[in-house]
C-alpha atoms as a PDB file:
ATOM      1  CA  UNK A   1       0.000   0.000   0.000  1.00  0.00           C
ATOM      2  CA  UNK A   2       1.055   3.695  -1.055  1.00  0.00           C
ATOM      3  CA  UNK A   3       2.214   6.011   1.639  1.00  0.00           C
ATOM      4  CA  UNK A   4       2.009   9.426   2.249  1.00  0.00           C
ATOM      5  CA  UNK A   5       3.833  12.549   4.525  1.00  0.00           C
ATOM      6  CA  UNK A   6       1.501  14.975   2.652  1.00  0.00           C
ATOM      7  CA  UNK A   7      -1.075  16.568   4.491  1.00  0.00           C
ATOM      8  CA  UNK A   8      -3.226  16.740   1.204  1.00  0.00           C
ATOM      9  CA  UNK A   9      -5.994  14.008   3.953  1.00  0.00           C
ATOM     10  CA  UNK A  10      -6.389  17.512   5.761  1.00  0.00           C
ATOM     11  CA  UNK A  11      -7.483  19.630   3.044  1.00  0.00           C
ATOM     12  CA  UNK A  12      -9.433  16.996   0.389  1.00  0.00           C
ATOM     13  CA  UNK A  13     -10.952  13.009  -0.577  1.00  0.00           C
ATOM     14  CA  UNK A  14     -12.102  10.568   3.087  1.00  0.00           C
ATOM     15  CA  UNK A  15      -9.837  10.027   5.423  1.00  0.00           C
ATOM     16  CA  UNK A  16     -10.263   7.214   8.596  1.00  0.00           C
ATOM     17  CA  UNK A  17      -7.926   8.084  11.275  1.00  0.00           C
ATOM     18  CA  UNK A  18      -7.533   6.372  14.349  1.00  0.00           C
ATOM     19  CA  UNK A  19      -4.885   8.756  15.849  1.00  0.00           C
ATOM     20  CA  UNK A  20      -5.318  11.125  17.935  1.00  0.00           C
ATOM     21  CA  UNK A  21      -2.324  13.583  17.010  1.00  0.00           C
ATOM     22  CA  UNK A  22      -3.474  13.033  13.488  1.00  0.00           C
ATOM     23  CA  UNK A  23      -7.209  14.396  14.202  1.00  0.00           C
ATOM     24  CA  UNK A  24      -5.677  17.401  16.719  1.00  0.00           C
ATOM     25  CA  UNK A  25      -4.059  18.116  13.669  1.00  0.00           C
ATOM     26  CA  UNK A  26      -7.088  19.298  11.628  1.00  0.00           C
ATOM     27  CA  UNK A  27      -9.724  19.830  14.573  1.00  0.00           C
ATOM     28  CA  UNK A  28     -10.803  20.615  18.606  1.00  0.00           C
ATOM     29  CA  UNK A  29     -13.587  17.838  19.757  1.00  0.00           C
ATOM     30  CA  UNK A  30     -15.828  20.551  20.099  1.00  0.00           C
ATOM     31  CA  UNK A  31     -15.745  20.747  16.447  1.00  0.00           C
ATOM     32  CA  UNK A  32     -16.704  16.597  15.603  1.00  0.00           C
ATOM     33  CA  UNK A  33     -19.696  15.754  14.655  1.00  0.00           C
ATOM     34  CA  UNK A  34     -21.665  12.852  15.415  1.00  0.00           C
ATOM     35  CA  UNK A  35     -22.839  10.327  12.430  1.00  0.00           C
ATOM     36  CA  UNK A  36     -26.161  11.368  12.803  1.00  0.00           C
ATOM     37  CA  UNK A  37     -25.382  14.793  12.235  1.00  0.00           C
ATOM     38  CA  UNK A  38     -23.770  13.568   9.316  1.00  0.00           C
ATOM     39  CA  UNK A  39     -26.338  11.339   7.876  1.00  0.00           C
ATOM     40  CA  UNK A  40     -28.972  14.228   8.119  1.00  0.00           C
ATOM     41  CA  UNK A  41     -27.138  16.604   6.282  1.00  0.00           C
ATOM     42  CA  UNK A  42     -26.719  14.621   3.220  1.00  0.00           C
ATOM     43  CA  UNK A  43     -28.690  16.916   0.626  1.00  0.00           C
ATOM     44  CA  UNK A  44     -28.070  20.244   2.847  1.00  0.00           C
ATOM     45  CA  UNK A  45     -24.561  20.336   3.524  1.00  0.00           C
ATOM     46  CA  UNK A  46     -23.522  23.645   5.294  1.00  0.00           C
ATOM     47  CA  UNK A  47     -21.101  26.541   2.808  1.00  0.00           C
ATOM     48  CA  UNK A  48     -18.647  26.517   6.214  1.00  0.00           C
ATOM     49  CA  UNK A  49     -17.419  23.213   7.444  1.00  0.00           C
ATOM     50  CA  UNK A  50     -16.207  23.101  11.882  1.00  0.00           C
ATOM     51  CA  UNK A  51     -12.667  22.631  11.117  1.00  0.00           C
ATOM     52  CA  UNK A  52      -9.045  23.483   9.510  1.00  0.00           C
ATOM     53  CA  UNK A  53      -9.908  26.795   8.206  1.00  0.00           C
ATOM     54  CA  UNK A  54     -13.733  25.467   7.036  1.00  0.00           C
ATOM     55  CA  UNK A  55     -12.018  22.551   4.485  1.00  0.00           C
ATOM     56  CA  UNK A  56     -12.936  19.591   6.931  1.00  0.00           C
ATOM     57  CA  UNK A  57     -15.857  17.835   8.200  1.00  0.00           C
ATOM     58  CA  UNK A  58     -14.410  14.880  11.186  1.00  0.00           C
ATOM     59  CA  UNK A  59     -16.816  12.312  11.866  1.00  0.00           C
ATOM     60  CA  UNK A  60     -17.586  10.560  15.152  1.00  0.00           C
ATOM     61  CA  UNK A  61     -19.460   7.197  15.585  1.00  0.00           C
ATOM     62  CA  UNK A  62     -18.884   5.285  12.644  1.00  0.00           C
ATOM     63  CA  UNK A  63     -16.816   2.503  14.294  1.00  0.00           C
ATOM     64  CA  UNK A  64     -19.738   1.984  17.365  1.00  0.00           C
ATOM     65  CA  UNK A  65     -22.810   2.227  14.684  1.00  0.00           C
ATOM     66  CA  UNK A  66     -20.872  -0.525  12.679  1.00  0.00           C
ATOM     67  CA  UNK A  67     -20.499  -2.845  16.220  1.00  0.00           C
ATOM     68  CA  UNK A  68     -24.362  -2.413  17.005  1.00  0.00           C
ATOM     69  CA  UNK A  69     -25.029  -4.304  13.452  1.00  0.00           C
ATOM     70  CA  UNK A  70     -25.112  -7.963  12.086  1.00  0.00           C
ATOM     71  CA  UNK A  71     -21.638  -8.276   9.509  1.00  0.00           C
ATOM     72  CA  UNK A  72     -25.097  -8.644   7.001  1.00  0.00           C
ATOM     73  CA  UNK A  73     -26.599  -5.370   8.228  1.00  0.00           C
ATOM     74  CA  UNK A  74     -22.804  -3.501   8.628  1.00  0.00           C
ATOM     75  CA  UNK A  75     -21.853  -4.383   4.967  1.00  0.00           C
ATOM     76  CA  UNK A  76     -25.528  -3.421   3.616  1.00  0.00           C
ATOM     77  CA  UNK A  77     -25.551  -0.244   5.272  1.00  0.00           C
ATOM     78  CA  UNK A  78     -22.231   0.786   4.643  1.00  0.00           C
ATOM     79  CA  UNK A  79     -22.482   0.382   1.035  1.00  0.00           C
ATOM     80  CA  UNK A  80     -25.385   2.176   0.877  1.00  0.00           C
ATOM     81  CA  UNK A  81     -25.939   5.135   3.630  1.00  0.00           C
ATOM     82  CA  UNK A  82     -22.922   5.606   4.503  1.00  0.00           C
ATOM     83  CA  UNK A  83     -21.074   5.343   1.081  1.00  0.00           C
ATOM     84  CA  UNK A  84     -23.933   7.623  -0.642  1.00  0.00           C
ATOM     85  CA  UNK A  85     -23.608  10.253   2.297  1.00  0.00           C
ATOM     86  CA  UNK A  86     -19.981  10.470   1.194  1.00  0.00           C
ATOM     87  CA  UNK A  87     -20.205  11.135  -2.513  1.00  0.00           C
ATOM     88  CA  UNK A  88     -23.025  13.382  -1.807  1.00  0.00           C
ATOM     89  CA  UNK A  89     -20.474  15.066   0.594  1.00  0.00           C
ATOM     90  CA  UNK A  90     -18.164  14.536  -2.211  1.00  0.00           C
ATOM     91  CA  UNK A  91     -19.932  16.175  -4.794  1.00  0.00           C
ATOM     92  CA  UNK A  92     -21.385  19.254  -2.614  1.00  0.00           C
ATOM     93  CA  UNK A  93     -17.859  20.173  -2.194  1.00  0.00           C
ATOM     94  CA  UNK A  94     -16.354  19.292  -5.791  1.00  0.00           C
ATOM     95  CA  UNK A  95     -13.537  17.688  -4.306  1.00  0.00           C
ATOM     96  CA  UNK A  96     -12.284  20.909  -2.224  1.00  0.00           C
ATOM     97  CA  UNK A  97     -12.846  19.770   1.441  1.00  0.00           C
ATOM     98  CA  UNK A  98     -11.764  16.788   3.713  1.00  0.00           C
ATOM     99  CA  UNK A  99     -14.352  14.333   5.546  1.00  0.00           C
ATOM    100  CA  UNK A 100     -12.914  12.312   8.210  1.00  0.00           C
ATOM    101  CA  UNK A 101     -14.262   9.307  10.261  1.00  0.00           C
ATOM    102  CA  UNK A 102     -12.579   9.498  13.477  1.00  0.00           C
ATOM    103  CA  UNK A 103     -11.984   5.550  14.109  1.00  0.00           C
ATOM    104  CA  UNK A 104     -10.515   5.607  17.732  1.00  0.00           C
ATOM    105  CA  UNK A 105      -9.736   1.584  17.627  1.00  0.00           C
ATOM    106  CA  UNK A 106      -9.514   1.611  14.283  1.00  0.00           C
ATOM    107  CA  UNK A 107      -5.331   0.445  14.246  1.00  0.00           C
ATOM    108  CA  UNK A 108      -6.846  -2.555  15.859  1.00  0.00           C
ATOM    109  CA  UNK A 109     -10.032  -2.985  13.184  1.00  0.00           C
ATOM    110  CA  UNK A 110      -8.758  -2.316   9.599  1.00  0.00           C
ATOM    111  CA  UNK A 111      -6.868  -5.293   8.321  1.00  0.00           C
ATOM    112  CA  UNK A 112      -4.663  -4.737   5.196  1.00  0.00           C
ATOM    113  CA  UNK A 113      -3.875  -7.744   2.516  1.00  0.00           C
ATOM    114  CA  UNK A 114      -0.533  -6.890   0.970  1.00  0.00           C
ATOM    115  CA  UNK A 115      -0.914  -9.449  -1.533  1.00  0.00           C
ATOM    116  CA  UNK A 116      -3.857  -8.132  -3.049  1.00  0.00           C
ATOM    117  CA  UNK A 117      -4.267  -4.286  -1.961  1.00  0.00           C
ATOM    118  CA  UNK A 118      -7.810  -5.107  -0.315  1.00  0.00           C
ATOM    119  CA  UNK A 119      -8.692  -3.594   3.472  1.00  0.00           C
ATOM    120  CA  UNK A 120     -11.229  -5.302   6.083  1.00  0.00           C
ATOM    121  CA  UNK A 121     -13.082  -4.460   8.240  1.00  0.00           C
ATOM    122  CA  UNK A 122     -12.933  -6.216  12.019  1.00  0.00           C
ATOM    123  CA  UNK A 123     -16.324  -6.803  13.431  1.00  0.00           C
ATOM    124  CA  UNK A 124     -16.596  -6.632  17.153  1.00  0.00           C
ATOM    125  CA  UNK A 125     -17.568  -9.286  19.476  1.00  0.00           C
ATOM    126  CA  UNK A 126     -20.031 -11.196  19.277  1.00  0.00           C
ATOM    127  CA  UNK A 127     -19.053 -10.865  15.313  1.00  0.00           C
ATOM    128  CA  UNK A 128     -15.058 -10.595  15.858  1.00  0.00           C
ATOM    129  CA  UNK A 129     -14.405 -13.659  14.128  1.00  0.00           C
ATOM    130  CA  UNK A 130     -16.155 -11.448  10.971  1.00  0.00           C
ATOM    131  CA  UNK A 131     -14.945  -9.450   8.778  1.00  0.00           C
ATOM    132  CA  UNK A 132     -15.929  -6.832   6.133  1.00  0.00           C
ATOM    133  CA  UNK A 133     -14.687  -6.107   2.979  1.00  0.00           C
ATOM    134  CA  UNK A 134     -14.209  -2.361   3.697  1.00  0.00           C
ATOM    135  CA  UNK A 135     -12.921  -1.570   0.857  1.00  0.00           C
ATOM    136  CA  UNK A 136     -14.969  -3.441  -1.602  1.00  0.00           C
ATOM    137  CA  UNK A 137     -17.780  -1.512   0.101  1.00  0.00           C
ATOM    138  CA  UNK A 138     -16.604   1.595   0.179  1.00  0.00           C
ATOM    139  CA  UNK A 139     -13.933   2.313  -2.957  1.00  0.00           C
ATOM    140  CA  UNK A 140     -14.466  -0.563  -5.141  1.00  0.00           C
ATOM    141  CA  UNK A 141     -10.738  -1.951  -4.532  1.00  0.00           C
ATOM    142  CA  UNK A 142      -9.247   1.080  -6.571  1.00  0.00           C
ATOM    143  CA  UNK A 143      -5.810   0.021  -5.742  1.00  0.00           C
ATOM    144  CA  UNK A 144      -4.108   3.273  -6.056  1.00  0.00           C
ATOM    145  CA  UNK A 145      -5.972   4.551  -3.380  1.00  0.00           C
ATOM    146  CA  UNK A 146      -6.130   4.076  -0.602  1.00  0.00           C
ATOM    147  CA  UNK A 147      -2.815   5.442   1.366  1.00  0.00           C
ATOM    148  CA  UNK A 148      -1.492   5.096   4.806  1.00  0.00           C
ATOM    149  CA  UNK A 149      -1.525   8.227   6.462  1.00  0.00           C
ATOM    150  CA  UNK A 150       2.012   8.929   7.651  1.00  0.00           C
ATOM    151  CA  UNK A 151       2.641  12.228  10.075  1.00  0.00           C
ATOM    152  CA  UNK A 152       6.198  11.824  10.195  1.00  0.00           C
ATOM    153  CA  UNK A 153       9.196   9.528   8.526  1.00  0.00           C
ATOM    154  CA  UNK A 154       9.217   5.875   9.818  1.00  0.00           C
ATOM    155  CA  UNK A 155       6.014   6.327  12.255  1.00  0.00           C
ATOM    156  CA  UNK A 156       2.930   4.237  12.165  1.00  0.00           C
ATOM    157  CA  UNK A 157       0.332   4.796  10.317  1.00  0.00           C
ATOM    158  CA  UNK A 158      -2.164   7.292  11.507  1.00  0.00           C
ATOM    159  CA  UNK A 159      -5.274   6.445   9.265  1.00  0.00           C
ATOM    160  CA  UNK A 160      -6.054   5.405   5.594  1.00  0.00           C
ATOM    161  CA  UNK A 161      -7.084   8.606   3.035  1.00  0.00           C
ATOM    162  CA  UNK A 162      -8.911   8.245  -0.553  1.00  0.00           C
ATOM    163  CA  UNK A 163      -8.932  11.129  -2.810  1.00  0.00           C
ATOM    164  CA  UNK A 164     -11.798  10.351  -4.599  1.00  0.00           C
ATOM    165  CA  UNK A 165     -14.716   7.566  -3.950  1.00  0.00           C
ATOM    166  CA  UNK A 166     -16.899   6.865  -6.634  1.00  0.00           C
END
């Protein structure tokens, strides 16, 4: 999987980050939203967006919705809800601002194939044995995207950004 330094995830495309420097970087928690909020704003996005200078929209809740569901219901609604919520974000912003699920134990959750460029999805208990084709769902399994967020030279990875879903 592609790497980046850049901080490009800040300004543009869906990020998930699951550190917590990362998402200081680009907000204050007063500024997150919660998924509903989200989900209800699909077809009246606001002009000014809570954070980084109005370019970015961070997103709490996405990791606990995803535990209260079957791995049926998760992969369903993911695919559908949540994927058309962010193209319609997407599109409402022609590419010029930043949307970013904050996944808190998300390290621990997405698992990356090398061999083939696909990302999963963990489920949690009573499901943990499942997983979810996270990418599948969400990109299609564009293999140049998506890329581990890197905030410095040789650290771990911070979160996964996509420039562009479709």
């Amino acid at each position: 999987m592609k790497q980046t330094l850049d901080t490009v995830w800040q300004r543009r495309g869906t990020s998930w980050v699951w550190d917590e420097e990362a998402r200081n970087q680009v907000c204050v928690a007063a500024q997150v939203w919660s998924l509903r909020e989200f989900l209800q704003s699909v077809g009246n996005w606001p002009e000014d967006l809570p954070s980084n200078g109005s370019n970015t929209l961070v997103v709490a809740g996405l990791e606990a919705s995803l535990d209260l569901l079957t791995p049926d219901d998760a992969e369903a609604w993911l695919g559908d809800a949540i994927k058309e919520a962010i193209l319609s974000f997407q599109d409402f912003y022609g590419g010029e601002a930043a949307l970013i699920f904050w996944l808190p134990a998300g390290q621990g959750r997405i698992k990356f194939h090398p061999a083939t460029d696909s990302i999963e999805w963990r489920c949690a208990a009573p499901n943990s044995d499942s997983l979810l084709a996270f990418g599948r769902i969400l990109w299609g399994e564009a293999n140049e995207y998506p890329q581990e967020i890197l905030l410095r030279e040789g650290s771990k990875p911070a979160g996964l950004f996509h420039l562009r879903i479709t």
